[in-house]
Protein backbone atom coordinates (compact mmCIF):
# COMPACT_ATOMS: atom_id res chain seq x y z
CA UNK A 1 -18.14 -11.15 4.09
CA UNK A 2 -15.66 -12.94 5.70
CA UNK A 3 -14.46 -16.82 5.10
CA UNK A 4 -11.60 -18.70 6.86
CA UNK A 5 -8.81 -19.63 4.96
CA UNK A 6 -6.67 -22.68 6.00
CA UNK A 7 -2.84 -23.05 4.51
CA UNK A 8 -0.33 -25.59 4.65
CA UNK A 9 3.49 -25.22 4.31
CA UNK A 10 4.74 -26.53 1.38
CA UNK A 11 8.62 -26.82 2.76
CA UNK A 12 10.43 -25.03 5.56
CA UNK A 13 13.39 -22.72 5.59
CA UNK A 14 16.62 -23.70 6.63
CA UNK A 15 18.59 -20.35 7.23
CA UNK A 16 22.10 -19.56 9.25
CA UNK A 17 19.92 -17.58 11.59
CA UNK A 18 18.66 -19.58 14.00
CA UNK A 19 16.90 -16.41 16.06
CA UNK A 20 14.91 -13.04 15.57
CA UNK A 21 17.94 -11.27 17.47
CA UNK A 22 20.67 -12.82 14.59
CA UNK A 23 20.93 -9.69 12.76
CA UNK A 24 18.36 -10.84 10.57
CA UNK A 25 18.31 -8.30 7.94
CA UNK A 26 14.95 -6.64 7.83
CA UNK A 27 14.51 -7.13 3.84
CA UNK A 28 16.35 -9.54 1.69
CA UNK A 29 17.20 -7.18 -0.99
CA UNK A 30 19.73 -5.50 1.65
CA UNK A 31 21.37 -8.59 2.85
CA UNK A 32 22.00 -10.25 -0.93
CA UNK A 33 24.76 -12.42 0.36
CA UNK A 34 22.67 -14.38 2.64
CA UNK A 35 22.09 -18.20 2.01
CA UNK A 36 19.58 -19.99 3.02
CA UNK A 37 18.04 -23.98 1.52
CA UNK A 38 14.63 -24.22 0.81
CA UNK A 39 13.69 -28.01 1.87
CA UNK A 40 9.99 -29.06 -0.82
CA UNK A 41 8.33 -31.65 1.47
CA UNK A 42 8.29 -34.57 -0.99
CA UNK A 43 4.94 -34.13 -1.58
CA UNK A 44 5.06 -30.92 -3.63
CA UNK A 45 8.81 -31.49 -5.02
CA UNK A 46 6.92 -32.62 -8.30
CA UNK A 47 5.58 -28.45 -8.44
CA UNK A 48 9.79 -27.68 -8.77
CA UNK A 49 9.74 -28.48 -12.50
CA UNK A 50 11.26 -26.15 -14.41
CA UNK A 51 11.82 -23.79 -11.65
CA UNK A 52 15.60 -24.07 -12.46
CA UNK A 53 15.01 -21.77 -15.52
CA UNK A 54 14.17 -18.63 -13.38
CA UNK A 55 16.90 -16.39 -11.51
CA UNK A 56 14.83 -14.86 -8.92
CA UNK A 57 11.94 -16.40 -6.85
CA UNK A 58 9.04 -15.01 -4.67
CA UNK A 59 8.69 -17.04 -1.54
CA UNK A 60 5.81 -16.32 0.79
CA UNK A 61 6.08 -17.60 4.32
CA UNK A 62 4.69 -17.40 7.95
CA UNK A 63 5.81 -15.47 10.89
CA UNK A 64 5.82 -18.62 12.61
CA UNK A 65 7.16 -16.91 15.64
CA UNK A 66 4.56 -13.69 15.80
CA UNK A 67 2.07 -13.87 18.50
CA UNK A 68 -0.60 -11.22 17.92
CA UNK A 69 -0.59 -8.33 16.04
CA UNK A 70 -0.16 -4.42 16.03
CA UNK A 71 -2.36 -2.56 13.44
CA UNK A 72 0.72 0.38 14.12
CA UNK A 73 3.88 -0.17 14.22
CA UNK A 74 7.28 1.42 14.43
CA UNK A 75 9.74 -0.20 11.26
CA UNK A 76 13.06 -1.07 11.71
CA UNK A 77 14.10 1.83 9.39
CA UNK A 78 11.83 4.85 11.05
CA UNK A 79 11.87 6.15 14.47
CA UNK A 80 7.93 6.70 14.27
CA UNK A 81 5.08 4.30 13.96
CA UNK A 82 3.32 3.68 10.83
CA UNK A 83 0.32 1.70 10.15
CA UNK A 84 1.08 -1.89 9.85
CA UNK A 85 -0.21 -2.23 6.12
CA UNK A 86 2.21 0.67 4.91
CA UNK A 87 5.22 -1.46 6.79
CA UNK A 88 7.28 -4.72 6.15
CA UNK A 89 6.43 -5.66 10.00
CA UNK A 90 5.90 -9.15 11.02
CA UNK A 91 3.51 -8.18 13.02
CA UNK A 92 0.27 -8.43 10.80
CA UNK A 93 -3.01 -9.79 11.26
CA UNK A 94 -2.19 -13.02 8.89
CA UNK A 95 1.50 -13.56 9.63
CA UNK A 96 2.61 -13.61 6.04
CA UNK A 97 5.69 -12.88 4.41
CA UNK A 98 7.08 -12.17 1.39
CA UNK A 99 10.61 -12.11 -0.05
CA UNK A 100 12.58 -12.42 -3.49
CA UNK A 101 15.12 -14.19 -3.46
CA UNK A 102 17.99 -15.25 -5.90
CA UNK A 103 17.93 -18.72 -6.89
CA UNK A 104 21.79 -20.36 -6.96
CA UNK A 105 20.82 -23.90 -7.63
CA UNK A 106 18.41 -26.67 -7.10
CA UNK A 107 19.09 -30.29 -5.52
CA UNK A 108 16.03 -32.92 -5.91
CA UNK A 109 13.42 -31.20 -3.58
CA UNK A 110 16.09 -28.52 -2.43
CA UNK A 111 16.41 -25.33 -3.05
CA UNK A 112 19.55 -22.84 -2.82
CA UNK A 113 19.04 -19.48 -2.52
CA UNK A 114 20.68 -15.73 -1.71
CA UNK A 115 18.90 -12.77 -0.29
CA UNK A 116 17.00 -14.18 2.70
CA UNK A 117 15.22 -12.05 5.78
CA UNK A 118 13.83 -15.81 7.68
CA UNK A 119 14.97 -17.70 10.75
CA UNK A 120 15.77 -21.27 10.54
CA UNK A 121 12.26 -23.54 10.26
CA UNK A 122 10.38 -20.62 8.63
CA UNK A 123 7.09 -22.55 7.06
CA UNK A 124 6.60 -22.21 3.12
CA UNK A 125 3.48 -21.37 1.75
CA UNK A 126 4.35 -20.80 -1.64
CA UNK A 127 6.85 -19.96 -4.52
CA UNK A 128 6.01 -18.22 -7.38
CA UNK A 129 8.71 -17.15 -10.10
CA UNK A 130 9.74 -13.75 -10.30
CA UNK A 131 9.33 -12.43 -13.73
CA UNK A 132 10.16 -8.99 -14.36
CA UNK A 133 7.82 -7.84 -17.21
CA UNK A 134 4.74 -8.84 -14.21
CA UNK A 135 6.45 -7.92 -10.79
CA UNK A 136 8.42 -5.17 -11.73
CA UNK A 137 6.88 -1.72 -11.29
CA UNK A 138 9.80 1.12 -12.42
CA UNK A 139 7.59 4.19 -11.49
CA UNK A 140 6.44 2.68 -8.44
CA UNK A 141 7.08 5.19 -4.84
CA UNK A 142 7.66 3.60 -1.65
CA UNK A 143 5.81 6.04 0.45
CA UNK A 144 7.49 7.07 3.87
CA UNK A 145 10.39 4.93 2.90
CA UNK A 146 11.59 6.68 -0.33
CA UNK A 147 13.46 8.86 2.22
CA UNK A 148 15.81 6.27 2.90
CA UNK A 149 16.05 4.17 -0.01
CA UNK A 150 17.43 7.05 -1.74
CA UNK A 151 20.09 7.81 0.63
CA UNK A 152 18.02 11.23 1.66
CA UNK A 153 18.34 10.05 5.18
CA UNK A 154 20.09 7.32 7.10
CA UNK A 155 17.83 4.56 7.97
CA UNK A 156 17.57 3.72 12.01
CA UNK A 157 18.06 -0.27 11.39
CA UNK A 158 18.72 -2.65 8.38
CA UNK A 159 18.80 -5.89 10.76
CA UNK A 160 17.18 -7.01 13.81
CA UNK A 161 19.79 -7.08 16.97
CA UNK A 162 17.69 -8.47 19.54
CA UNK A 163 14.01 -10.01 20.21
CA UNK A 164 12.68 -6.78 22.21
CA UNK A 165 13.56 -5.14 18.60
CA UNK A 166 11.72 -7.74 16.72
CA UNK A 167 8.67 -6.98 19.08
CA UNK A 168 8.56 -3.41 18.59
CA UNK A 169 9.44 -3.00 22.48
């Protein structure tokens, strides 16, 4: 069965990197210091209520600069390829991302936040608190990349360098 699906941004990113080859740290969780505004088209700034009360946020986004995708890839942290859906690659079928970020204050329909892996202009999709009783999974194992989360091995990249990178070239 298969449907289309048709999604609007709800706000746009507004980060200090302005390109893919900024050193653009692959994950946000390894680049906490990171600021970036999140800009709520006026239209949706009424969904912000209450958002204030939450430390942590789950922002979903587009690749808005992917063209095409790889169903195998080779992540910034490995020196093999992997299948795309076992990777953080931008290089997916739908172009979504996802990242938690910290939230440091809000401004009317503006959002400040730490811990951001998007280039300036990324497209919202959505923003969902982070609560940890739902997203947080203690026992969870992070397959091929347990290896270097733990320190067991150094990863090959934390950041993108340049744009041949960010393409897997």
């Amino acid at each position: 069965m298969s449907c289309e699906i048709s999604l609007k941004p709800i706000g746009v990113v507004i980060s200090p990197f302005q390109n893919v080859s900024d050193n653009v740290p692959i994950q946000g969780a390894l680049s906490p210091e990171s600021e970036a505004v999140i800009k709520i088209y006026p239209e949706h700034a009424g969904g912000l209520r209450d958002i204030d009360g939450f430390s942590h946020l789950i922002v979903l986004y587009g690749f808005h600069r992917c063209r095409g995708s790889m169903h195998n890839v080779r992540p910034y942290m490995d020196d093999r390829e992997r299948g795309v859906f076992s990777t953080r690659s931008p290089h997916r079928p739908n172009h979504i991302g996802l990242t938690v970020v910290r939230l440091i204050a809000r401004d009317e329909n503006s959002l400040r936040v730490a811990g951001v892996d998007m280039v300036d202009g990324t497209p919202v999709l959505d923003i969902k608190p982070y609560v940890p009783a739902f997203d947080s999974v203690p026992e969870a194992r992070a397959g091929w990349m347990d290896r270097y989360l733990s320190g067991e091995e150094e990863p090959v990249s934390t950041s993108v360098k340049s744009a041949g990178e960010w393409r897997h070239e």
